[in-house]
Protein backbone atom coordinates (compact mmCIF):
# COMPACT_ATOMS: atom_id res chain seq x y z
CA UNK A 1 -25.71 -3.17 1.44
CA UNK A 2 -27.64 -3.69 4.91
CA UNK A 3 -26.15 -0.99 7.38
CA UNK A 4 -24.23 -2.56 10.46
CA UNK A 5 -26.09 -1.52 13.64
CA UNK A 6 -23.45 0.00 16.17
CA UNK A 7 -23.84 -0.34 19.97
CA UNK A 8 -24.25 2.74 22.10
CA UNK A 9 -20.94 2.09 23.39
CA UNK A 10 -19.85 2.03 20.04
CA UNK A 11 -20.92 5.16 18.78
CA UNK A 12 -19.60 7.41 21.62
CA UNK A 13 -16.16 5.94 21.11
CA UNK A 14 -16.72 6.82 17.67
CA UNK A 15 -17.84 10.18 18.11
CA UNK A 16 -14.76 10.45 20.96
CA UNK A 17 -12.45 9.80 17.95
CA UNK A 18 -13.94 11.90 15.74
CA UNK A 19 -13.79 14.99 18.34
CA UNK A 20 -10.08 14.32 19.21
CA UNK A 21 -8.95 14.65 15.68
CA UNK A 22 -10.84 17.42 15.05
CA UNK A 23 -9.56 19.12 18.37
CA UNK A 24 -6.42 18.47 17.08
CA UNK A 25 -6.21 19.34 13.64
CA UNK A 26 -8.05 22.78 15.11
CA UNK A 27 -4.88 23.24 17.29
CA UNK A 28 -2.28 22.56 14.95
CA UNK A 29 -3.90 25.22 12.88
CA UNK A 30 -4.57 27.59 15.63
CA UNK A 31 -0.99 27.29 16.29
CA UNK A 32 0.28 28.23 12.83
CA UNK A 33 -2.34 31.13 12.67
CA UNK A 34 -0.55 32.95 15.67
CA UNK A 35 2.64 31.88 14.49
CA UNK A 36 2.07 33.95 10.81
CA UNK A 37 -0.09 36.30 12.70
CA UNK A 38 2.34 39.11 10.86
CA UNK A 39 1.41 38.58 7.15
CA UNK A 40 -1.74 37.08 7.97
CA UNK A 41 -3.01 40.67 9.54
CA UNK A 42 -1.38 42.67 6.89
CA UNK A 43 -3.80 40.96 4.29
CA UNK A 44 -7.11 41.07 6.41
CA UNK A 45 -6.21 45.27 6.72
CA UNK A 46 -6.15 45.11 3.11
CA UNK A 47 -10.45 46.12 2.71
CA UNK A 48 -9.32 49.32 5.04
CA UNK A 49 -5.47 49.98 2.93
CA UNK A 50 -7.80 49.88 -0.12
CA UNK A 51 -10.51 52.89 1.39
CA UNK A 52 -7.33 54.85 2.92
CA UNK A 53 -5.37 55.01 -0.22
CA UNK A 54 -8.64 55.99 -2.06
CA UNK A 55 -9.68 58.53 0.16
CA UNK A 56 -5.18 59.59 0.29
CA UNK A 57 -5.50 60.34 -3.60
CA UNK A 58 -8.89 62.50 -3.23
CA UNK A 59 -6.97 64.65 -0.61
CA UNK A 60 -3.85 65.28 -2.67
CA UNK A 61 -6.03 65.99 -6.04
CA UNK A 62 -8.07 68.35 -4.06
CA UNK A 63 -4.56 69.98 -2.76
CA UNK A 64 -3.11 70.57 -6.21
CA UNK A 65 -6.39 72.07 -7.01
CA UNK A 66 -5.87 74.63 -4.33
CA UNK A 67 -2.30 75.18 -5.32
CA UNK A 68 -3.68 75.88 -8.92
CA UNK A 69 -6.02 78.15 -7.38
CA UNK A 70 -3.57 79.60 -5.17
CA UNK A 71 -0.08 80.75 -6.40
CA UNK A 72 1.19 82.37 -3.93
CA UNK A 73 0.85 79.43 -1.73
CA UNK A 74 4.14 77.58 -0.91
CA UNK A 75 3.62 73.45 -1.47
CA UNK A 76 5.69 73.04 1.25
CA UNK A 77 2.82 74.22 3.43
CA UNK A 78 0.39 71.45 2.01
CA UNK A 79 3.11 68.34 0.90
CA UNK A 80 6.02 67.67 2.38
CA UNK A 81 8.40 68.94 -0.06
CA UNK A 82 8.14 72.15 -2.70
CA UNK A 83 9.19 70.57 -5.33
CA UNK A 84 6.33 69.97 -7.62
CA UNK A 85 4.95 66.38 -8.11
CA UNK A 86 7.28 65.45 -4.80
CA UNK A 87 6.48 64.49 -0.89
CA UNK A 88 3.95 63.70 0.78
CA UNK A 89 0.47 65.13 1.58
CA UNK A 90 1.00 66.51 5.26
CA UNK A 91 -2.60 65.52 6.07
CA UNK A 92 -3.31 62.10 4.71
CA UNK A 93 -4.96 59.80 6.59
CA UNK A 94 -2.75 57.08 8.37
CA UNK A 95 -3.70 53.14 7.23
CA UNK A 96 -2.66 52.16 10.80
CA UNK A 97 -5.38 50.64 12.80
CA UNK A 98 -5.79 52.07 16.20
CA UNK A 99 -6.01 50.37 19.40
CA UNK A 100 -8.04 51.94 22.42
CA UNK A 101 -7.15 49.70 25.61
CA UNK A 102 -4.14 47.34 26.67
CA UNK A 103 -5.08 43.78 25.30
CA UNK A 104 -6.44 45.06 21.37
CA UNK A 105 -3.49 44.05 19.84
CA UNK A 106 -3.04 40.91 21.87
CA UNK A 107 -7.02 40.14 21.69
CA UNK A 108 -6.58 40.90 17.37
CA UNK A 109 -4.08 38.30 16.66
CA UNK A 110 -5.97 36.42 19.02
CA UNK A 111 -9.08 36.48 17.11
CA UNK A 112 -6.63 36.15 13.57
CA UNK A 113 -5.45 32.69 14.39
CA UNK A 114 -8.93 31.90 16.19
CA UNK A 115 -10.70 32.38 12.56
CA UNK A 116 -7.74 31.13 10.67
CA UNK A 117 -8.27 27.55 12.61
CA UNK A 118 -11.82 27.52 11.68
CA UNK A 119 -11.18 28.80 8.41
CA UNK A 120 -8.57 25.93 7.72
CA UNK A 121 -9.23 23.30 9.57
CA UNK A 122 -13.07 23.46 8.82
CA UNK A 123 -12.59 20.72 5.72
CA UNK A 124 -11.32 18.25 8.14
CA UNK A 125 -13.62 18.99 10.82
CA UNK A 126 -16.71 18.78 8.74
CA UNK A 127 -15.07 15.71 7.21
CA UNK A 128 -15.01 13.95 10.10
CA UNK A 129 -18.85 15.19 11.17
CA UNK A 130 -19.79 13.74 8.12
CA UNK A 131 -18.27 10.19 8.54
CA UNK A 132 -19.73 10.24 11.85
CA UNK A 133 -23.20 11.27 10.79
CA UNK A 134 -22.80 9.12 7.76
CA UNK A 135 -23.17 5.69 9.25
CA UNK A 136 -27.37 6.47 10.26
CA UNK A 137 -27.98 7.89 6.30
CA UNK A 138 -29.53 6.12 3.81
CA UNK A 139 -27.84 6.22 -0.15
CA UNK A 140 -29.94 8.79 -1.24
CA UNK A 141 -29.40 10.89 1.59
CA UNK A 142 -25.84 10.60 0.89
CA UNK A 143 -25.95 11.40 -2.37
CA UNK A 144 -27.87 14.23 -1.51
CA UNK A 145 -25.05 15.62 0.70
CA UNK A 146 -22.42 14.77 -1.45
CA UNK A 147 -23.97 16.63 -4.08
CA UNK A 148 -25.09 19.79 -2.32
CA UNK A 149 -21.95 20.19 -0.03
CA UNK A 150 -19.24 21.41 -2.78
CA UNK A 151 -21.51 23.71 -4.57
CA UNK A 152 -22.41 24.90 -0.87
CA UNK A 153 -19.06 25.48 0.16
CA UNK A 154 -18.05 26.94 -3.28
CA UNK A 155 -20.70 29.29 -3.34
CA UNK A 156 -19.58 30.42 0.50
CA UNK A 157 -16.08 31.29 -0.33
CA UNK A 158 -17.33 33.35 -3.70
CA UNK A 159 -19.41 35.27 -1.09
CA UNK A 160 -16.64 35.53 1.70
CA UNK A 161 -14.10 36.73 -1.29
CA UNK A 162 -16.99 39.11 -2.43
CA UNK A 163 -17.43 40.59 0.47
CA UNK A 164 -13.78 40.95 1.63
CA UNK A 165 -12.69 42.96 -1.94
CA UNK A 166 -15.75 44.28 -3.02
CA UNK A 167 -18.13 45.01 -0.08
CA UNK A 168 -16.12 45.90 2.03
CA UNK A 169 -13.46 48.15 1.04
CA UNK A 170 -16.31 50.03 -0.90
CA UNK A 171 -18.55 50.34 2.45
CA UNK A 172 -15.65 51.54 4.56
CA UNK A 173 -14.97 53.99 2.22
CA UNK A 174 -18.38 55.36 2.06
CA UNK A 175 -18.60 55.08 5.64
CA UNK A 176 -15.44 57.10 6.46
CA UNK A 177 -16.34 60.11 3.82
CA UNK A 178 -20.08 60.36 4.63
CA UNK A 179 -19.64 63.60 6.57
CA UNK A 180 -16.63 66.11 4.80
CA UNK A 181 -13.62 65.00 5.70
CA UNK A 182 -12.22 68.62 6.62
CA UNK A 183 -14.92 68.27 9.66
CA UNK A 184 -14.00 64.59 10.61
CA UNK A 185 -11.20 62.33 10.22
CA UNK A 186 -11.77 58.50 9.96
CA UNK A 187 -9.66 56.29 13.28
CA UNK A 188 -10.44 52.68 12.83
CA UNK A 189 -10.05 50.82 15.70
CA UNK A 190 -8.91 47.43 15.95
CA UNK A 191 -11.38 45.33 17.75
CA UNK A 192 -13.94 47.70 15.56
CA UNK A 193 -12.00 47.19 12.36
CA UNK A 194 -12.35 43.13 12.66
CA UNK A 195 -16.04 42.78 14.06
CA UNK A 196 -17.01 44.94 11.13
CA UNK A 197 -14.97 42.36 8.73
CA UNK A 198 -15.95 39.21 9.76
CA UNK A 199 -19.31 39.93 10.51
CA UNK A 200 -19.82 40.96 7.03
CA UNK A 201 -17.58 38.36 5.17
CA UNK A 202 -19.08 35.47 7.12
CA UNK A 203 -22.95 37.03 6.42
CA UNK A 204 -21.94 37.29 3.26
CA UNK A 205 -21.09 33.77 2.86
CA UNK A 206 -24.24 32.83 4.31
CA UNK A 207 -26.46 34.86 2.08
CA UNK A 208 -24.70 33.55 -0.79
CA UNK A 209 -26.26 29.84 0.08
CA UNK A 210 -29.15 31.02 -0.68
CA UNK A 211 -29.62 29.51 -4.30
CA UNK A 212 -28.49 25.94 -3.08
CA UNK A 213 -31.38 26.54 -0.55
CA UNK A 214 -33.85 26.90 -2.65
CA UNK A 215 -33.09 24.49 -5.30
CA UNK A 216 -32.70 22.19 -2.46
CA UNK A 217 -36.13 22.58 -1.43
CA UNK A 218 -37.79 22.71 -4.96
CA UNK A 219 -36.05 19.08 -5.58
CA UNK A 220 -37.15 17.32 -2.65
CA UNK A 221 -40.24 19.14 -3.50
CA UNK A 222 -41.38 20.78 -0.52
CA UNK A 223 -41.48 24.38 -2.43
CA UNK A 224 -42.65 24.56 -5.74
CA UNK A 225 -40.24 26.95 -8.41
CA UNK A 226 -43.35 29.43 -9.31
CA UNK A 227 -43.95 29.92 -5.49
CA UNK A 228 -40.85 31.63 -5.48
CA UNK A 229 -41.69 33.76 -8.58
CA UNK A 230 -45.50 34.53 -6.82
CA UNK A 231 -43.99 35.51 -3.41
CA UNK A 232 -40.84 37.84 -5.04
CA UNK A 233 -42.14 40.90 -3.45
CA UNK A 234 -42.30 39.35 -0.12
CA UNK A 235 -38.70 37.94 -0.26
CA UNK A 236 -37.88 41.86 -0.93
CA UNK A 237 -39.14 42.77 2.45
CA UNK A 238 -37.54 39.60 3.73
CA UNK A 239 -34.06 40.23 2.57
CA UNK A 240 -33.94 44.02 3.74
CA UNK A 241 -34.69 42.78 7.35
CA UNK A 242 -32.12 39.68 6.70
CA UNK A 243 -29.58 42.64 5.76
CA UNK A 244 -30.48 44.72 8.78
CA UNK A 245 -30.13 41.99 11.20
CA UNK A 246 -27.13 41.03 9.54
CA UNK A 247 -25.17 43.32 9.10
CA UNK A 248 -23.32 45.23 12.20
CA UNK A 249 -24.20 48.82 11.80
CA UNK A 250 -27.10 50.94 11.74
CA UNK A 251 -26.17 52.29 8.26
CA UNK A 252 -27.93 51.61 5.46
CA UNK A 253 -25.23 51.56 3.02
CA UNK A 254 -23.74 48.30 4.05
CA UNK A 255 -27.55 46.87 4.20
CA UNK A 256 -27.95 47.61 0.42
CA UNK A 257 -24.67 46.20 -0.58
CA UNK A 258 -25.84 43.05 0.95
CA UNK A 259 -29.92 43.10 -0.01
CA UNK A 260 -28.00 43.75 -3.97
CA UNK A 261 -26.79 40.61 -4.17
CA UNK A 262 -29.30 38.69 -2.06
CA UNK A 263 -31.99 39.75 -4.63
CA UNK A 264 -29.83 38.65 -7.75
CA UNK A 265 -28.90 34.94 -5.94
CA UNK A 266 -32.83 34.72 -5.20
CA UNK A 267 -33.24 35.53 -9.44
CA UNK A 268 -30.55 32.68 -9.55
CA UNK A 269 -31.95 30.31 -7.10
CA UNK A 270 -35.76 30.62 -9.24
CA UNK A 271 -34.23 30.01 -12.69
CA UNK A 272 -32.39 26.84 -11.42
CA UNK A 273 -35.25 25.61 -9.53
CA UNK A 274 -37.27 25.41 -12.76
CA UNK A 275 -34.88 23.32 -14.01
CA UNK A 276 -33.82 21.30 -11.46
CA UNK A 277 -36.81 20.60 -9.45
CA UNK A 278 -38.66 17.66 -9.64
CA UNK A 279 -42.54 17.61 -11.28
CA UNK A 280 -44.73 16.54 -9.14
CA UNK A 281 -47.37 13.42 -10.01
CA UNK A 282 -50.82 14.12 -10.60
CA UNK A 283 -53.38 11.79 -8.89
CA UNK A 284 -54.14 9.12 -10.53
CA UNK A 285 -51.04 8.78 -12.82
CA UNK A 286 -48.81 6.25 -12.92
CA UNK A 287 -45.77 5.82 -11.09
């Protein structure tokens, strides 16, 4: 079908409609972000519950042991109670997220319904960039995009999800026990708490697009599969700087958890490629 030509005129009201309803689809779901801010921020402190209880049942085991050891000690001086198997540790660490300055809390659930917005509304939104853009594309183009965007978007929230019950929970815990913990005791923040989680879940999510990348490039055929084989050492390299740059600390456990499964999508993306990428003509032969 021969595409209709639009008029300049034409396109910016089109592109005015297209930013109104995304504007207000984004607001609508800004608005019921802060509205379940509540449960909403009791499942994103989930990652630092998780490292808290963990590091919790490390402290009482190692307090029985020095009961065991000790006898004459009273349990009431290490749990709340005497009676054996009852109360609570005295010095667990508290799950509560702490706040340094006036606005944290306020700037938190700020930032909770902010990302919940994106985070729902972002179908729509690119929904509507797409029938926008979609008008200028030609049919293969399109198909291209319709068949890349799902596994793209799939792939993100497997790496988002990934990171959020995995990565993160694991790092923080790590993170918090590096040094003894009769020396130091982990205080999370909460403006510290959430730039650590969302700039690893959304990193995440972008390293995990990796594999569409490069199958994307081996079928259009700018990148041939066996480069990526020839050049896997280099990628190595590549992906511990992508990690460092990445990720928000200077620590390099987080970096590994993220190079780990930037190497094994890269292993994914070459076996895919050999399969899915188009061979290219010699000279000479036919069409």
């Amino acid at each position: 079908f021969a595409h209709t030509r639009m008029t300049l005129g034409e396109h910016l009201e089109e592109l005015r409609k297209r930013l109104f309803r995304s504007v207000l689809v984004l607001a609508i779901c800004f608005g019921v972000g802060w509205w379940q801010v509540e449960p909403i921020a009791g499942w994103l402190m989930g990652p630092w519950k998780s490292s808290v209880e963990r590091i919790n049942a490390e402290l009482v085991d190692k307090a029985e042991k020095t009961l065991a050891a000790h006898p004459d000690m009273h349990r009431s001086e290490l749990f709340t109670s005497d009676e054996p198997g009852q109360g609570d540790l005295k010095d667990r660490i508290d799950a509560r997220l702490t706040t340094f300055a006036v606005g944290d809390s306020f700037f938190f659930a700020m930032n909770i319904a902010i990302y919940f917005a994106l985070f729902v509304g972002s179908p729509f939104v690119l929904w509507q960039i797409w029938q926008f853009i979609a008008a200028g594309l030609y049919r293969h183009e399109k198909s291209l995009v319709t068949l890349y965007f799902p596994f793209s978007t799939l792939l993100f929230l497997i790496g988002v999800s990934f990171c959020f019950y995995f990565v993160v929970p694991v790092g923080l815990y790590f993170l918090s026990t590096t040094v003894s913990l009769e020396k130091i005791r982990p205080m999370l923040g909460l403006g510290q708490y959430f730039d650590f989680l969302s700039t690893m879940c959304l990193s995440m999510g972008l390293v995990f697009q990796l594999p569409i990348v490069m199958i994307f490039l081996s079928r259009i055929g700018i990148v041939e599969p066996r480069m990526y084989s020839k050049y896997r050492g280099h990628f190595l390299v590549g992906a511990l700087v992508i990690a460092a740059f990445l990720t928000p600390g200077p620590d390099w456990y987080s970096q590994v958890l993220m190079t780990i499964p930037m190497l094994i999508l890269y292993e994914v993306g070459i076996l895919i490629a050999r399969f899915s990428a188009k061979p290219r003509r010699r000279p000479g032969s036919p069409a």
